[in-house]
N, C-alpha and C. Protein backbone atom coordinates (compact mmCIF):
# COMPACT_ATOMS: atom_id res chain seq x y z
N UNK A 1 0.82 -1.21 0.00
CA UNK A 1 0.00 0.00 0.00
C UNK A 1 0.85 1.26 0.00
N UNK A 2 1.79 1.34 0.82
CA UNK A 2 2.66 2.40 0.84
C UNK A 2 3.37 2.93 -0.55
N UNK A 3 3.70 1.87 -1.77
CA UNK A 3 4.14 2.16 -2.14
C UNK A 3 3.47 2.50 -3.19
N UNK A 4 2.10 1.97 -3.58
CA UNK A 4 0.84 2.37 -4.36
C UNK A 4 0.96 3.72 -3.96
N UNK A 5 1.06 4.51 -3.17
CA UNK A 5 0.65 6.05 -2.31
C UNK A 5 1.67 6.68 -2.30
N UNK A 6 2.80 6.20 -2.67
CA UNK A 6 4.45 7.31 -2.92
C UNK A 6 4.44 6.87 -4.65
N UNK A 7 3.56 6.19 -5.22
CA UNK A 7 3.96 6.21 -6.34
C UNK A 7 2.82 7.58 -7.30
N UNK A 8 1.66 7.01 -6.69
CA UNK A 8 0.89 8.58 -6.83
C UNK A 8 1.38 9.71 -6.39
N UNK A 9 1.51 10.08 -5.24
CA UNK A 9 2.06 11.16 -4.92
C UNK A 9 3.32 11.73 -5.89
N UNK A 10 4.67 11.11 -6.30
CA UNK A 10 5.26 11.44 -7.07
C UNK A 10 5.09 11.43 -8.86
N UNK A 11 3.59 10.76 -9.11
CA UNK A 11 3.04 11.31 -10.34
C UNK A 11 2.40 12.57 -10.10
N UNK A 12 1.77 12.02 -9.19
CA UNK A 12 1.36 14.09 -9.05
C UNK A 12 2.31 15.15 -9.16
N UNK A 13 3.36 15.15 -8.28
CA UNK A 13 4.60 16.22 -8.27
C UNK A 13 5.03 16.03 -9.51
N UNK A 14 5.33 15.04 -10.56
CA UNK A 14 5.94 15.33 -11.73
C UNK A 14 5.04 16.57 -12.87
N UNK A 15 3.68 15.87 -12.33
CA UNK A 15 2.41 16.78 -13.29
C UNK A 15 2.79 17.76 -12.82
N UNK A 16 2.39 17.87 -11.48
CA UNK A 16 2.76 19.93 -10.97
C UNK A 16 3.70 20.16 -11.58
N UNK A 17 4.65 20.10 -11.66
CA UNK A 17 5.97 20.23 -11.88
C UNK A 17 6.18 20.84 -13.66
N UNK A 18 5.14 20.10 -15.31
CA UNK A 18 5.10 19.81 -15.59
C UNK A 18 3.98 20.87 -15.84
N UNK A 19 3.00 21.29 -15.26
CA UNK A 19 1.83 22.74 -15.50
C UNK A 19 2.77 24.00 -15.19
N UNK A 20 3.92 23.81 -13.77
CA UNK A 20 4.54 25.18 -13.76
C UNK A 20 5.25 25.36 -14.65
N UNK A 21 5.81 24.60 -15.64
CA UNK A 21 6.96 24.96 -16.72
C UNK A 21 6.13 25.56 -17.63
N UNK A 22 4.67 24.85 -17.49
CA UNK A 22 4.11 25.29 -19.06
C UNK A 22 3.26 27.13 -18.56
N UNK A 23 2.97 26.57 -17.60
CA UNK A 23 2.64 28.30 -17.02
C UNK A 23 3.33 29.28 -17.37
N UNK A 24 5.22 28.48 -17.32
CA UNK A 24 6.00 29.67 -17.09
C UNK A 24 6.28 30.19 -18.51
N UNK A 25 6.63 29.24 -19.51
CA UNK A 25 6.50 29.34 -20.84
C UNK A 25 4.88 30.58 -21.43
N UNK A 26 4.08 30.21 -20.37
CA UNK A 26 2.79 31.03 -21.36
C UNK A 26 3.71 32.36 -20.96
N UNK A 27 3.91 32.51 -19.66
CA UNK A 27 4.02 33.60 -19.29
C UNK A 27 5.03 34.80 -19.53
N UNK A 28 6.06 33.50 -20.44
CA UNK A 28 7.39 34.58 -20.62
C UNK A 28 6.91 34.80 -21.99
N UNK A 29 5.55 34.19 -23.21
CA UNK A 29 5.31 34.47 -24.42
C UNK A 29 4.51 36.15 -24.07
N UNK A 30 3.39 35.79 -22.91
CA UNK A 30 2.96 37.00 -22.52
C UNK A 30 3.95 37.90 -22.44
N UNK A 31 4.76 37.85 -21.58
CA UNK A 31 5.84 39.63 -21.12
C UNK A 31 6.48 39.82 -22.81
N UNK A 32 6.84 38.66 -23.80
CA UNK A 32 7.38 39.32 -24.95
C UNK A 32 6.48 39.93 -25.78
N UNK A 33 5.21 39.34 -25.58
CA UNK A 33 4.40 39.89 -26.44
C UNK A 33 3.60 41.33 -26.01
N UNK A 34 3.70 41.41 -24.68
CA UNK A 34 3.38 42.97 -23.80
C UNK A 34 4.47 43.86 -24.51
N UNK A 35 6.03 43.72 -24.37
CA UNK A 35 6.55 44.40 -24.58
C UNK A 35 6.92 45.01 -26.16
N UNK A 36 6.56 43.98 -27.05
CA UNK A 36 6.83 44.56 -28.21
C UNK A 36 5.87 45.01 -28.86
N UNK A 37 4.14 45.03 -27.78
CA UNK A 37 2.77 45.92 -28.31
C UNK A 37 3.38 47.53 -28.06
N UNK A 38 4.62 47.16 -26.77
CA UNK A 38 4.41 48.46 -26.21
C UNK A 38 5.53 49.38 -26.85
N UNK A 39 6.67 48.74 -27.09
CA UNK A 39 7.88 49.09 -27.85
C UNK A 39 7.64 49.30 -29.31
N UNK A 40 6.99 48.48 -29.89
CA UNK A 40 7.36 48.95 -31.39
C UNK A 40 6.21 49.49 -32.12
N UNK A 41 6.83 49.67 -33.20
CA UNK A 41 5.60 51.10 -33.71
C UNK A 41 4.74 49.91 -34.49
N UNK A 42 3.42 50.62 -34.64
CA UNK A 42 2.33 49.69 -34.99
C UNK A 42 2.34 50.00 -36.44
N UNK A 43 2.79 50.78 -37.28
CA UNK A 43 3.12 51.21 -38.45
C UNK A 43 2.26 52.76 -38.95
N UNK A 44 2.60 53.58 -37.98
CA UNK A 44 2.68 55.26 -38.38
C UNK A 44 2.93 55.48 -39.60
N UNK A 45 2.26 56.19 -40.24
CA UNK A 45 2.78 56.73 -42.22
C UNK A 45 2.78 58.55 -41.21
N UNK A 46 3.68 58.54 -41.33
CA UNK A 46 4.23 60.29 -40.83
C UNK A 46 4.32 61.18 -42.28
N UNK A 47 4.72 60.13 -43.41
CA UNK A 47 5.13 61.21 -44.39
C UNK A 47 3.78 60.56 -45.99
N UNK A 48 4.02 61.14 -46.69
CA UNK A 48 3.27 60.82 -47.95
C UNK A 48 3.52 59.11 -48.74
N UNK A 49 3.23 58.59 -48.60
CA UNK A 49 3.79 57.37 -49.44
C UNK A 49 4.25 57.45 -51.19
N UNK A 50 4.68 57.38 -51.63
CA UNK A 50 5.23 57.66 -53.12
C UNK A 50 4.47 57.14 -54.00
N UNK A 51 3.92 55.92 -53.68
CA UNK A 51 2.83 55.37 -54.59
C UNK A 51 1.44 55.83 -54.68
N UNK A 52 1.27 56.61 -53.36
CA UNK A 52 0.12 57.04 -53.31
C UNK A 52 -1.02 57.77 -54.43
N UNK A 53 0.01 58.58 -54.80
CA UNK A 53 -1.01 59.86 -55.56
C UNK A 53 -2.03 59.23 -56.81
N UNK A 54 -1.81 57.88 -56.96
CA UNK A 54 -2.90 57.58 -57.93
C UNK A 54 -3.95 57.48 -57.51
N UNK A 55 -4.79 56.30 -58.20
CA UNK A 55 -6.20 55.89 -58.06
C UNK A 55 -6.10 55.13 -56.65
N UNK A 56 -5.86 54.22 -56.16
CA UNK A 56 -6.10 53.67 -55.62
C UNK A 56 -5.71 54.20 -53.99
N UNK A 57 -5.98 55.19 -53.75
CA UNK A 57 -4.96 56.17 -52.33
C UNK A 57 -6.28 56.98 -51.89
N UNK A 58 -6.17 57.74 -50.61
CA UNK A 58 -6.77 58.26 -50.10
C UNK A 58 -6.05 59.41 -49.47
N UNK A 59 -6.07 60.74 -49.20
CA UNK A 59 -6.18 61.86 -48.74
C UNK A 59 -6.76 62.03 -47.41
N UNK A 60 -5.37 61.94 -46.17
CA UNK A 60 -5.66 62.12 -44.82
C UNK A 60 -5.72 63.55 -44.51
N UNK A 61 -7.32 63.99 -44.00
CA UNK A 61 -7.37 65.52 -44.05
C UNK A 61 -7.01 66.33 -42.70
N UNK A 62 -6.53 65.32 -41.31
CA UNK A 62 -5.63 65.18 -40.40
C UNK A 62 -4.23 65.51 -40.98
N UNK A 63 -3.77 64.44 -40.84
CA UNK A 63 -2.39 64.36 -41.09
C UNK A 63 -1.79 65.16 -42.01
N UNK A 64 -2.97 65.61 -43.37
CA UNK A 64 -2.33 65.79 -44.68
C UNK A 64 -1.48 65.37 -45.54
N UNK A 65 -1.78 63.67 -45.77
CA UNK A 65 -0.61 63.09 -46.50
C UNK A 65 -1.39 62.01 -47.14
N UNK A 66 -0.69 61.44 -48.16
CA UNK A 66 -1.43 60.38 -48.85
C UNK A 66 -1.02 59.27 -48.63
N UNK A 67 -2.38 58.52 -48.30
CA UNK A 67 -2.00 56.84 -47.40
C UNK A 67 -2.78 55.94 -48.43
N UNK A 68 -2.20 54.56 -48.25
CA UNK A 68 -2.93 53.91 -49.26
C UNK A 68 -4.07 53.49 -48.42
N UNK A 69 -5.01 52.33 -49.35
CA UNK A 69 -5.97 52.32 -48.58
C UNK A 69 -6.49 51.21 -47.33
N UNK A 70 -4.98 50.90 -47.14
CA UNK A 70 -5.37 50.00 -46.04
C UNK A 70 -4.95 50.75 -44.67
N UNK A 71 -4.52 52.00 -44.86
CA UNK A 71 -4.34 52.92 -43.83
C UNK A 71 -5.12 53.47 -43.44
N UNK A 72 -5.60 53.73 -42.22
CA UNK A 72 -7.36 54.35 -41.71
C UNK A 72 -6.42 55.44 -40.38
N UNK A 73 -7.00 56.51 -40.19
CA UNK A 73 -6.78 57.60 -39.24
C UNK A 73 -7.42 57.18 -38.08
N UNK A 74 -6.71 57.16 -36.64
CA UNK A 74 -7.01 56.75 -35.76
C UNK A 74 -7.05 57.95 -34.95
N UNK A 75 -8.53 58.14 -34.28
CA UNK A 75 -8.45 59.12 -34.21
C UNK A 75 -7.89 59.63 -32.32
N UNK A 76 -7.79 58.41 -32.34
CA UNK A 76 -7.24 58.63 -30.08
C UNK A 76 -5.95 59.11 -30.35
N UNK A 77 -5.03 58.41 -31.09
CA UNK A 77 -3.56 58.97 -31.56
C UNK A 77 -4.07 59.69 -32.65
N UNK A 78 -4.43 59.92 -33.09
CA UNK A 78 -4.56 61.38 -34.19
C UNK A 78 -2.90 61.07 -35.49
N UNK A 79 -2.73 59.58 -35.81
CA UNK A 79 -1.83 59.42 -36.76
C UNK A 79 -2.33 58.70 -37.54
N UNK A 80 -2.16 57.90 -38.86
CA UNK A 80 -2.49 57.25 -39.70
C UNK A 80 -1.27 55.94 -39.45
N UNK A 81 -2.35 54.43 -39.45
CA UNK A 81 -1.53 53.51 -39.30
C UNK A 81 -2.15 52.98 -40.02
N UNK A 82 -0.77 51.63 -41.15
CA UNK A 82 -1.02 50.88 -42.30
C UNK A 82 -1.28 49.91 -41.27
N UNK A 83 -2.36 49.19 -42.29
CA UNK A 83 -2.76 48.05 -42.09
C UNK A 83 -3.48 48.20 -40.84
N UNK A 84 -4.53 48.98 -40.49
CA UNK A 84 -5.10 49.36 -39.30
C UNK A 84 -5.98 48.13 -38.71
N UNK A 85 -5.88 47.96 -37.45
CA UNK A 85 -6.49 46.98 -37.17
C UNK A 85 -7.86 47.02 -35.66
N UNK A 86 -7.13 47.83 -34.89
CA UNK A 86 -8.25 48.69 -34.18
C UNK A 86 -7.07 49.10 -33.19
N UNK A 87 -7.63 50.29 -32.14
CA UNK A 87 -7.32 50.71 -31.18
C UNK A 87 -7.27 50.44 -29.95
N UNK A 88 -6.51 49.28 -28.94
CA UNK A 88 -6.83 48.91 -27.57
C UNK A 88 -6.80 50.00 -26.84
N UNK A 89 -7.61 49.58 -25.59
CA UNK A 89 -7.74 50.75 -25.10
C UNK A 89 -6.60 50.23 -23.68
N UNK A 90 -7.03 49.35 -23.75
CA UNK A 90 -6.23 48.44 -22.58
C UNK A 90 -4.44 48.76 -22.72
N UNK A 91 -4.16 48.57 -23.98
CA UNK A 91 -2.66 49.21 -24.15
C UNK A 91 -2.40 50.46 -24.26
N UNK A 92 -3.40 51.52 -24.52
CA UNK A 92 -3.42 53.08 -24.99
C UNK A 92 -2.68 52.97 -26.75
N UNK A 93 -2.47 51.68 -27.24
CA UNK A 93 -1.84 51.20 -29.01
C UNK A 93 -2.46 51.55 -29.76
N UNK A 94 -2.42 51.52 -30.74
CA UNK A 94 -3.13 51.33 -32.21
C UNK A 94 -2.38 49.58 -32.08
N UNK A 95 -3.16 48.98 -32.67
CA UNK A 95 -2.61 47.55 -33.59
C UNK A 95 -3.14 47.36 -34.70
N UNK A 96 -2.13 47.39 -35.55
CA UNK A 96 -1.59 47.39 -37.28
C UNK A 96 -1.16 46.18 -37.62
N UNK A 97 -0.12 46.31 -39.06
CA UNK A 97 -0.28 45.03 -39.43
C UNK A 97 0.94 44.57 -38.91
N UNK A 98 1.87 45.17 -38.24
CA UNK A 98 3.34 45.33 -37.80
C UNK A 98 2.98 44.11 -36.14
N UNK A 99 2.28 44.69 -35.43
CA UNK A 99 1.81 44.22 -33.92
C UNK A 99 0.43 43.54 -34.00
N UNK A 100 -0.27 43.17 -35.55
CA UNK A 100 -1.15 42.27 -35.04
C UNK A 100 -0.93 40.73 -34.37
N UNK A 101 -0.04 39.68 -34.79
CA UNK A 101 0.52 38.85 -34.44
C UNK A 101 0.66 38.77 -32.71
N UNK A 102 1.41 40.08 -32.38
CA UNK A 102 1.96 40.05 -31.10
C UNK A 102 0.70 40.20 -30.54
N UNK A 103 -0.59 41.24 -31.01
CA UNK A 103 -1.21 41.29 -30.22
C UNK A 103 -2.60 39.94 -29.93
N UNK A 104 -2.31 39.02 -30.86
CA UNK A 104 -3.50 37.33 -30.84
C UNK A 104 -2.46 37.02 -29.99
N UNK A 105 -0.99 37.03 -29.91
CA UNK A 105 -0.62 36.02 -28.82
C UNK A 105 -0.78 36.68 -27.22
N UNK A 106 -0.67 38.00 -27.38
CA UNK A 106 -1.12 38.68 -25.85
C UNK A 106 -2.37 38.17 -25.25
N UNK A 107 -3.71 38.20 -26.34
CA UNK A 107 -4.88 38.46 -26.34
C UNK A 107 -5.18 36.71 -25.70
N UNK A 108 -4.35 35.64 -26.17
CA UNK A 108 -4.44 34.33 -25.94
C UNK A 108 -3.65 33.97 -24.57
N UNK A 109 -2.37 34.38 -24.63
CA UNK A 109 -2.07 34.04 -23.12
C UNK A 109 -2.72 34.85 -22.13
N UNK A 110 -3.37 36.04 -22.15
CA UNK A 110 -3.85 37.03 -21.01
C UNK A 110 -5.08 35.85 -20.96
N UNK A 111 -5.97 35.06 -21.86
CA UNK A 111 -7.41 33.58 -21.34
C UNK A 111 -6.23 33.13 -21.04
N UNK A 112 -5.15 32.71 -21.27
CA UNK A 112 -4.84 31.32 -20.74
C UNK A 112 -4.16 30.97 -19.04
N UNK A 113 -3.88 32.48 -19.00
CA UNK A 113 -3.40 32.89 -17.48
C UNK A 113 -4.30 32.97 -16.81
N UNK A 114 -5.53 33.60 -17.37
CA UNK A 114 -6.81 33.75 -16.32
C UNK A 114 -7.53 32.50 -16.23
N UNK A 115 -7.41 31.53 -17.28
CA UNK A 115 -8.30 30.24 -17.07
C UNK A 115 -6.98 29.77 -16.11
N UNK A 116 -6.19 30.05 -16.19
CA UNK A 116 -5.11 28.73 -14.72
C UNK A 116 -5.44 29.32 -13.82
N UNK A 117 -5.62 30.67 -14.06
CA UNK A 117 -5.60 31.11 -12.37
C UNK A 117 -7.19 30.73 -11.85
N UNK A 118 -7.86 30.67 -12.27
CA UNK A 118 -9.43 30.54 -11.69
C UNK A 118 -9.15 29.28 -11.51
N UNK A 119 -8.86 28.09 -12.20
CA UNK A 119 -8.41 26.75 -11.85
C UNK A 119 -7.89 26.29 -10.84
N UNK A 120 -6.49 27.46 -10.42
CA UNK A 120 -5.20 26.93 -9.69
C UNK A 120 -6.01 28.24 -8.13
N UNK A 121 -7.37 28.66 -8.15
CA UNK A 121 -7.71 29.47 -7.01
C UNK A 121 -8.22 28.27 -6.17
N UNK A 122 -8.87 27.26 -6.95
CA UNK A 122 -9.34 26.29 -5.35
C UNK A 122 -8.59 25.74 -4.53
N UNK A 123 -7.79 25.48 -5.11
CA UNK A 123 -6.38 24.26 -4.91
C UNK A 123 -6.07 25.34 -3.73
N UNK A 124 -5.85 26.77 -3.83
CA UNK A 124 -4.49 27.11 -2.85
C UNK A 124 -5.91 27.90 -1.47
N UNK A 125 -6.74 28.10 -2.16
CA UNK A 125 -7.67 28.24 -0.77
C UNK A 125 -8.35 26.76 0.03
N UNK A 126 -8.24 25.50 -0.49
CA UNK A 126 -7.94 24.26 0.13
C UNK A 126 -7.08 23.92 0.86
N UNK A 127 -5.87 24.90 0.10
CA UNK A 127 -4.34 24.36 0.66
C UNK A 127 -4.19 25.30 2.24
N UNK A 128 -4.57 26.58 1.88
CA UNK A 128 -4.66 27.82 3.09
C UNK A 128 -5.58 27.20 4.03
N UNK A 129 -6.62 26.39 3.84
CA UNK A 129 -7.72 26.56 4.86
C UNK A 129 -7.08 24.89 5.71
N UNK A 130 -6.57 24.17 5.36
CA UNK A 130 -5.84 22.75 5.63
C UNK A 130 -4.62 23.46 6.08
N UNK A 131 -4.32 24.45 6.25
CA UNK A 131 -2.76 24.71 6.94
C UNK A 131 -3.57 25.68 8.00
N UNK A 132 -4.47 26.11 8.13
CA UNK A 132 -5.27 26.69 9.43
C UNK A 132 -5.33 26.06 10.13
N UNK A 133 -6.15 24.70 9.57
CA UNK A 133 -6.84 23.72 10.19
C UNK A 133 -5.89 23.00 11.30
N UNK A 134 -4.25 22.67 10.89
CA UNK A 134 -3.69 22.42 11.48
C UNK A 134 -3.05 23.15 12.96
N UNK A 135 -3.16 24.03 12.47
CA UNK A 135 -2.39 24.97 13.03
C UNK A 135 -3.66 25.15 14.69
């Protein structure tokens, strides 16, 4: 019997063991993907594009410059970003076509941290209320 019960117990610790790596992995994709919503430019057109002036371009009456037409004026930053994709409000960003990527993997580890943590909340108020109990 004893050893039926140290052999579970140390499948369990391998699993724990085995969710914290993968936790830690979500979590270091999260901080890279926080930091390069927050670091890099979402793709600003500051100046006229060269191809613009034909048919297929639009006239930013903000900015005053010609963007093609996958560029839309945002109007919280008051700049024109290619490949516009919307405005978080949660980052104070624009996300373009430069930080959309970064921002599905933010948008996926920020559920996947909150589904462990609602998961991993019974376990440690079980664990708190069994170390009272003793005590």
């Amino acid at each position: 019997n004893t050893v039926y019960v140290l052999t579970i117990t140390n499948n369990f610790k391998r699993g724990f063991h085995l969710v914290g790596w993968i936790v830690l992995v979500v979590f270091l994709a999260h901080f890279i993907a926080h930091t390069a919503l927050v670091f890099w430019n979402p793709g600003v057109s500051l100046s006229s594009h060269p191809d613009c002036e034909g048919i297929r371009s639009s006239y930013c009456m903000e900015c005053e410059i010609y963007r093609p037409n996958s560029t839309v004026h945002c109007t919280y930053c008051n700049v024109c970003i290619a490949q516009y994709d919307h405005h978080c409000i949660f980052l104070g960003k624009c996300i373009g076509g430069v930080t959309e990527k970064f921002f599905n993997v933010f948008s996926v580890t920020v559920c996947t941290l909150m589904i462990w943590c609602f998961c991993e909340l019974p376990f440690l108020l079980a664990k708190s209320d069994s170390e009272t109990d003793v005590q």
